[in-house]
Structures are given as C-alpha cells and as structure tokens.
Protein backbone atom coordinates (compact mmCIF):
# COMPACT_ATOMS: atom_id res chain seq x y z
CA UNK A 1 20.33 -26.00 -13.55
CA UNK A 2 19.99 -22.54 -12.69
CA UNK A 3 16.63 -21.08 -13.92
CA UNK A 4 18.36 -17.89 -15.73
CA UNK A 5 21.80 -18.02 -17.94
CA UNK A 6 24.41 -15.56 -17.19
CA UNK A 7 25.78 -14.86 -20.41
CA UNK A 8 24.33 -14.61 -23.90
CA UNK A 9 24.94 -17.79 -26.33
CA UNK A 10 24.65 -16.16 -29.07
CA UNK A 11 26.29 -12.84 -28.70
CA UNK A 12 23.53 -11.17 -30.09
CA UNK A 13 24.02 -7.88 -28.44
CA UNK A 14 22.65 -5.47 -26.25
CA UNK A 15 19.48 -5.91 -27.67
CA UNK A 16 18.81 -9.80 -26.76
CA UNK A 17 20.42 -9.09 -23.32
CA UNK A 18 17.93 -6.11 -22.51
CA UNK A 19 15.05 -8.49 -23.76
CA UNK A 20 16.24 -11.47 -21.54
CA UNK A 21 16.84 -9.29 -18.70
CA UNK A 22 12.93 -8.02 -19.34
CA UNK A 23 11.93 -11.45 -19.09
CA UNK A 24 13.69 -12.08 -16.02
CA UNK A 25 12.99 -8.92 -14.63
CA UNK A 26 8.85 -9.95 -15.10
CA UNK A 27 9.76 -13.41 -13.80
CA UNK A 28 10.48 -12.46 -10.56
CA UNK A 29 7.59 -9.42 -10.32
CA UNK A 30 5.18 -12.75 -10.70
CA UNK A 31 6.61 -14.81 -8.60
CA UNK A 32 6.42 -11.75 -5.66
CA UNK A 33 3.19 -11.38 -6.36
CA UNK A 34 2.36 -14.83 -6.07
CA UNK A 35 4.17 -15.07 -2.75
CA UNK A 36 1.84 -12.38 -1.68
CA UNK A 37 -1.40 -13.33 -2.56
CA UNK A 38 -0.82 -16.61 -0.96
CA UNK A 39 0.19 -14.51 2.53
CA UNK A 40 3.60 -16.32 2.45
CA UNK A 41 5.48 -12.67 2.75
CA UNK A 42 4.53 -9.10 4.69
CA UNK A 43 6.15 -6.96 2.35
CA UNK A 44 6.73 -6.62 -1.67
CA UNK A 45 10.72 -5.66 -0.81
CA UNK A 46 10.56 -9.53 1.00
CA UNK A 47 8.86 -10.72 -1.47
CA UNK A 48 11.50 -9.87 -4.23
CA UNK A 49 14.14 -11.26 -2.58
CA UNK A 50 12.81 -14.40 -1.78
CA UNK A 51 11.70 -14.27 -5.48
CA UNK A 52 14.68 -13.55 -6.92
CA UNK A 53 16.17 -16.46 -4.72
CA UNK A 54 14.23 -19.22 -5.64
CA UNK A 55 14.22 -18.31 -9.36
CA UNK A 56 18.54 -17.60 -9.16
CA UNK A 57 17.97 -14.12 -10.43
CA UNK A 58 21.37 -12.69 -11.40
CA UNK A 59 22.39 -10.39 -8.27
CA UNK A 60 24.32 -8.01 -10.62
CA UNK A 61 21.04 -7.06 -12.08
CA UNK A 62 18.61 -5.06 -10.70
CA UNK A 63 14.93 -6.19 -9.02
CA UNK A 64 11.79 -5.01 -10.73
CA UNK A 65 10.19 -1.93 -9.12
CA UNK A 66 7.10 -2.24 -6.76
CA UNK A 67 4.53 -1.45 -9.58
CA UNK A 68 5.38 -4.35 -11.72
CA UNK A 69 4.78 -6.46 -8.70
CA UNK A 70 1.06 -4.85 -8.65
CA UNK A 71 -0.03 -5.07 -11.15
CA UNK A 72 0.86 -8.77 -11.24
CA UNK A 73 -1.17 -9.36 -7.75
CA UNK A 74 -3.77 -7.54 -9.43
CA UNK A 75 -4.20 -9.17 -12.01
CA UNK A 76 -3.68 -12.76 -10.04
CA UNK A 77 -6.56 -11.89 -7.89
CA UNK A 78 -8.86 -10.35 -10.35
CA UNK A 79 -8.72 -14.10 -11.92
CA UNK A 80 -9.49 -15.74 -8.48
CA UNK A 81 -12.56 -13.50 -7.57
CA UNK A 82 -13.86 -12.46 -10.90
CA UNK A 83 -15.01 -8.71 -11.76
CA UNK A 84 -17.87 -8.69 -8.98
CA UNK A 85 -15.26 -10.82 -6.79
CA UNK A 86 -12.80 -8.33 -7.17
CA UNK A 87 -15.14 -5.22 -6.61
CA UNK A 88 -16.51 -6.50 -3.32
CA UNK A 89 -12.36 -7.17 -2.12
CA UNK A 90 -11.72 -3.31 -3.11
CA UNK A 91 -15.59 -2.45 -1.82
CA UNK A 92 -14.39 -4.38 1.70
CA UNK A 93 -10.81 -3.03 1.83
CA UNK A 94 -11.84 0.39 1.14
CA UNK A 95 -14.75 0.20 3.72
CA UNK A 96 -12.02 -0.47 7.03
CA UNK A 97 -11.00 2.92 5.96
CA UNK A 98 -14.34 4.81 5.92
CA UNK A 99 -15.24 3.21 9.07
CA UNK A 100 -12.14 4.52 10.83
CA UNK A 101 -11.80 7.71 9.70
CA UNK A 102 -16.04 8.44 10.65
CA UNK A 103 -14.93 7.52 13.80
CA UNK A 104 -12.48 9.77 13.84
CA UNK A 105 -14.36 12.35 12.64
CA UNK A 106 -17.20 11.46 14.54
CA UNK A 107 -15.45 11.52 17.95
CA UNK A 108 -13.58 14.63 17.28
CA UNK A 109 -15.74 17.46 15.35
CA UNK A 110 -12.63 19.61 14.59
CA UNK A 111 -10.35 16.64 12.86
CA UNK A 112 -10.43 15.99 9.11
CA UNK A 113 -9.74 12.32 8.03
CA UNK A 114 -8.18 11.85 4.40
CA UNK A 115 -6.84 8.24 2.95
CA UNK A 116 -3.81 9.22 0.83
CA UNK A 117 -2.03 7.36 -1.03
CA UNK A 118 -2.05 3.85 -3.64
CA UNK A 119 -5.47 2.89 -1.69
CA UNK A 120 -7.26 6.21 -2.48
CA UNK A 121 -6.95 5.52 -5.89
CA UNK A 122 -8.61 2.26 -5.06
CA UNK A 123 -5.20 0.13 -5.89
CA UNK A 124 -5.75 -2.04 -2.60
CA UNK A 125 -3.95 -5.00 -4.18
CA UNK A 126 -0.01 -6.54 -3.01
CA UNK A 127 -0.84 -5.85 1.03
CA UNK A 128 -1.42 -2.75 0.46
CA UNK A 129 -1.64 -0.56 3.76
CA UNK A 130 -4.27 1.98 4.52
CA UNK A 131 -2.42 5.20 5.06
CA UNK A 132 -4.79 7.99 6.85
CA UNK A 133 -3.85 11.54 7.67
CA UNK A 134 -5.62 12.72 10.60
CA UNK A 135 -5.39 17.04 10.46
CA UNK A 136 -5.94 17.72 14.16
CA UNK A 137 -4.63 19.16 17.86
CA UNK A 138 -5.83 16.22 19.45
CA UNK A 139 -3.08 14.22 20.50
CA UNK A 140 -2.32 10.33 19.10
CA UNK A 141 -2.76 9.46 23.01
CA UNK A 142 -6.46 10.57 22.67
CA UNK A 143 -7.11 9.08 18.95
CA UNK A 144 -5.88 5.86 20.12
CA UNK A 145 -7.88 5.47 23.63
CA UNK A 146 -11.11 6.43 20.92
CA UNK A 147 -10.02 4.01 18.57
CA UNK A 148 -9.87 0.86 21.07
CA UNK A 149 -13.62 2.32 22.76
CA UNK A 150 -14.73 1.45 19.05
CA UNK A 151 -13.50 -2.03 19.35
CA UNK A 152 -10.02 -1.45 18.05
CA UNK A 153 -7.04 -3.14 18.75
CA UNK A 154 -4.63 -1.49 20.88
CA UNK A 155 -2.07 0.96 18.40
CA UNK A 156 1.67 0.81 18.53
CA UNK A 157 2.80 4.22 18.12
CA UNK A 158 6.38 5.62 16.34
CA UNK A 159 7.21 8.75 14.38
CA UNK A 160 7.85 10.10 10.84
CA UNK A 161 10.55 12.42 10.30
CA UNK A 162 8.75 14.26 6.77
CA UNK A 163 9.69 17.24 4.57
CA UNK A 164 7.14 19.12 6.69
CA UNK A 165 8.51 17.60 10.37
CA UNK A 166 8.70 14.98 12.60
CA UNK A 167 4.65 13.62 12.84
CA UNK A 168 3.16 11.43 15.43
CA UNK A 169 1.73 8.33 14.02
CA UNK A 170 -0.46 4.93 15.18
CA UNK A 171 -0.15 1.52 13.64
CA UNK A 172 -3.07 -1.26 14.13
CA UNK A 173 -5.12 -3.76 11.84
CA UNK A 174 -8.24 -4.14 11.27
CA UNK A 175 -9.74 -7.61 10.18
CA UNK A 176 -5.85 -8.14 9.32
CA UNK A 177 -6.03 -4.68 6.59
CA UNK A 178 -2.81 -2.70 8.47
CA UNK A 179 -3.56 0.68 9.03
CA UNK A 180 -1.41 3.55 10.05
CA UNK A 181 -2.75 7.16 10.79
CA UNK A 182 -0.78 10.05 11.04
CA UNK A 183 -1.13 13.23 12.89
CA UNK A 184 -0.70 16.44 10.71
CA UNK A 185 -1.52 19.17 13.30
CA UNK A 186 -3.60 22.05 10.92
CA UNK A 187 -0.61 24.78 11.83
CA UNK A 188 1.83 22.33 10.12
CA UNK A 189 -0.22 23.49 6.73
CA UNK A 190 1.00 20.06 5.13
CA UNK A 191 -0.86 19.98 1.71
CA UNK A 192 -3.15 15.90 1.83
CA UNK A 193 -2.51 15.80 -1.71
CA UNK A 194 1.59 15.56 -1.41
CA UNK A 195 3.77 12.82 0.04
CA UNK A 196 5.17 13.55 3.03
CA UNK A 197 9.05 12.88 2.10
CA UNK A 198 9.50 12.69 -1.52
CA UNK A 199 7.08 16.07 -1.63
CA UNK A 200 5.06 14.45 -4.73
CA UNK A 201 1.54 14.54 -5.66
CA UNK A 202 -0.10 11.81 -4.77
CA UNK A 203 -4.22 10.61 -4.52
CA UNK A 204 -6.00 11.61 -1.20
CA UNK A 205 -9.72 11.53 -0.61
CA UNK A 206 -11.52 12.77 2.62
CA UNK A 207 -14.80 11.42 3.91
CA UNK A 208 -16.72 12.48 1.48
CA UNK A 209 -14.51 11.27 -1.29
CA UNK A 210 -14.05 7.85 0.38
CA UNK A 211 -17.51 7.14 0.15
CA UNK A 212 -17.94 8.27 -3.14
CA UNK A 213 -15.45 5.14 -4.07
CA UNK A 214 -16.96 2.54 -2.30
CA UNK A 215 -20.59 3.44 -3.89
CA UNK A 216 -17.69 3.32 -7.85
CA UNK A 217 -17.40 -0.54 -6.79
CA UNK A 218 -20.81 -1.20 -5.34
CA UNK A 219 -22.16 -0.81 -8.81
C-alpha cells in the first residue's frame, strides 16, 4: 500500500488537498533529515529524492525546500545531544572555520578571511559546508601549498562563474566538516555580505566576528 493516496476520498476541496499535501510535503523534509543525520546521504537534494522514494511521494507534486529539511535535522540533533550537546557540535563546527581562516590570515598579512553564508549565522546543521571567502592577490596555488604545511589535506581546485566573475576556489575537509574557500581578489570589490550569484544579502563574519560566535556557544 502506497504510503500517500493520490486522490481525495472525500472531495473535500482544495482545502483538504493543500493540507494533505502539507503533510506530505513535512513527511518527506523528516525523513531527509533523518537520512542525513545518520550520514546515509552527502547532500539534502539526495536526500529528498531518496525520501520521497521510499515514502511514494506523488512525483506531480513538488519536494519541500531545503529549509524545511533544516530545521528538521536541527531539531533531530538538538534531541540527541541536548542544549550543551548541541552547543559544543556548533562550538566544534564553527571552530574548523576559525582555525582555517587564522591560518590564512596568519600566513598572508594582506588577506581577509570571512565565513559567509548558513554557517555564519551559526546554522551548521543538514551537512552543512563551511563556505570562506578569502579577499586576496595571492593565488589558490599558494593558499593551498599553506594549507597542507598546516596539516591539511591536499585541495581539489574548480571555479565559480558569479555575478561579479569567474573566482578561483579550493575544496578539502577537515575532520570530515567540507570546506570550500574562494578567492575574491580586493580589485573585484565583491561586497562579503552578498551571494555571489543570486546577488542577495546573506550572513558573513570575519575573524573577529567568528570568534565572537564560538565564545555565543561556549557559554
């Protein structure tokens, strides 16, 4: 038996079929969460389809959006790990950031680190990846050869093709937290605050404001 009916029994309307579809809709948003807390899936977009599979989600209708799923995983791992549980996950997540961009900053006086993006905001939950902006001449060549002499792993490197240009970019993990930094030379005069393609605001923190988080969820 299929775990959601196609058609309305009782022809009550638009109504009842918006509310059902709700309830499907939230179905599936748990169920992708679940698959990724338990590390079964890389992705949230994998994670609703194999979702909507197992739970024979209507394909005519459409998936719920990205936030629904986090706010499930949130809340899913806020119940394993308990408030102080859950603050020391954020405090450890948002540490791997701090760490690379003061050695960034550390190796390279000029270049100014920012974490942009769902993690400054300290939403670290549903894989979340760290996304750094690194505003600086120095080449991704040079930031990755720095990054392995800290006991990195070696970067994979690829290119974004933004509002503001095509950027340079690495890819790594760190204690299995993915991390990508891009380059934003300083002449490019790309605003941290603003995503790169859809030209939103969006959170961003440098150093400084980093820091300031961790010491939020140390308390």
């Amino acid at each position: 038996m299929d775990a959601f009916r196609d058609h309305d029994d009782d022809g009550d309307g638009d109504g009842e079929t918006y509310r059902r579809e709700a309830v499907q809709q939230d179905a599936v948003a748990r169920e992708a969460a679940r698959l990724i807390e338990t590390g079964s899936v890389e992705s949230i977009g994998s994670a609703l389809r194999q979702a909507a599979e197992r739970l024979k989600y209507p394909a005519d209708q459409p998936l719920p959006g990205h936030g629904r799923v986090r706010k499930h995983a949130q809340m899913m791992a806020m119940q394993e790990l308990g408030d102080d549980g859950y603050r020391a996950y954020t405090r450890g997540v948002l540490t791997i950031a701090e760490e690379v961009m003061t050695a960034l900053e550390t190796a390279f006086p000029d270049l100014r680190a920012h974490l942009v993006g769902r993690a400054a905001d300290a939403k670290v939950d549903a894989g979340v990846t760290l996304y750094i902006r690194a505003s600086t001449d120095e080449s991704t060549g040079v930031m990755a050869e720095l990054l392995v002499q800290f006991g990195y792993e070696e970067p994979t490197f690829d290119t974004a093709e933004t509002a503001y240009g095509r950027f340079s970019r690495l890819r790594f993990e760190d204690d299995g937290q993915p991390v990508v930094i891009t380059r934003c030379p300083p002449n490019a005069r790309v605003p941290m605050d603003v995503d790169l393609y859809s030209q939103r605001s969006m959170p961003a923190l440098d150093l400084v404001g980093v820091r300031r988080l961790i010491s939020a969820h140390a308390e």
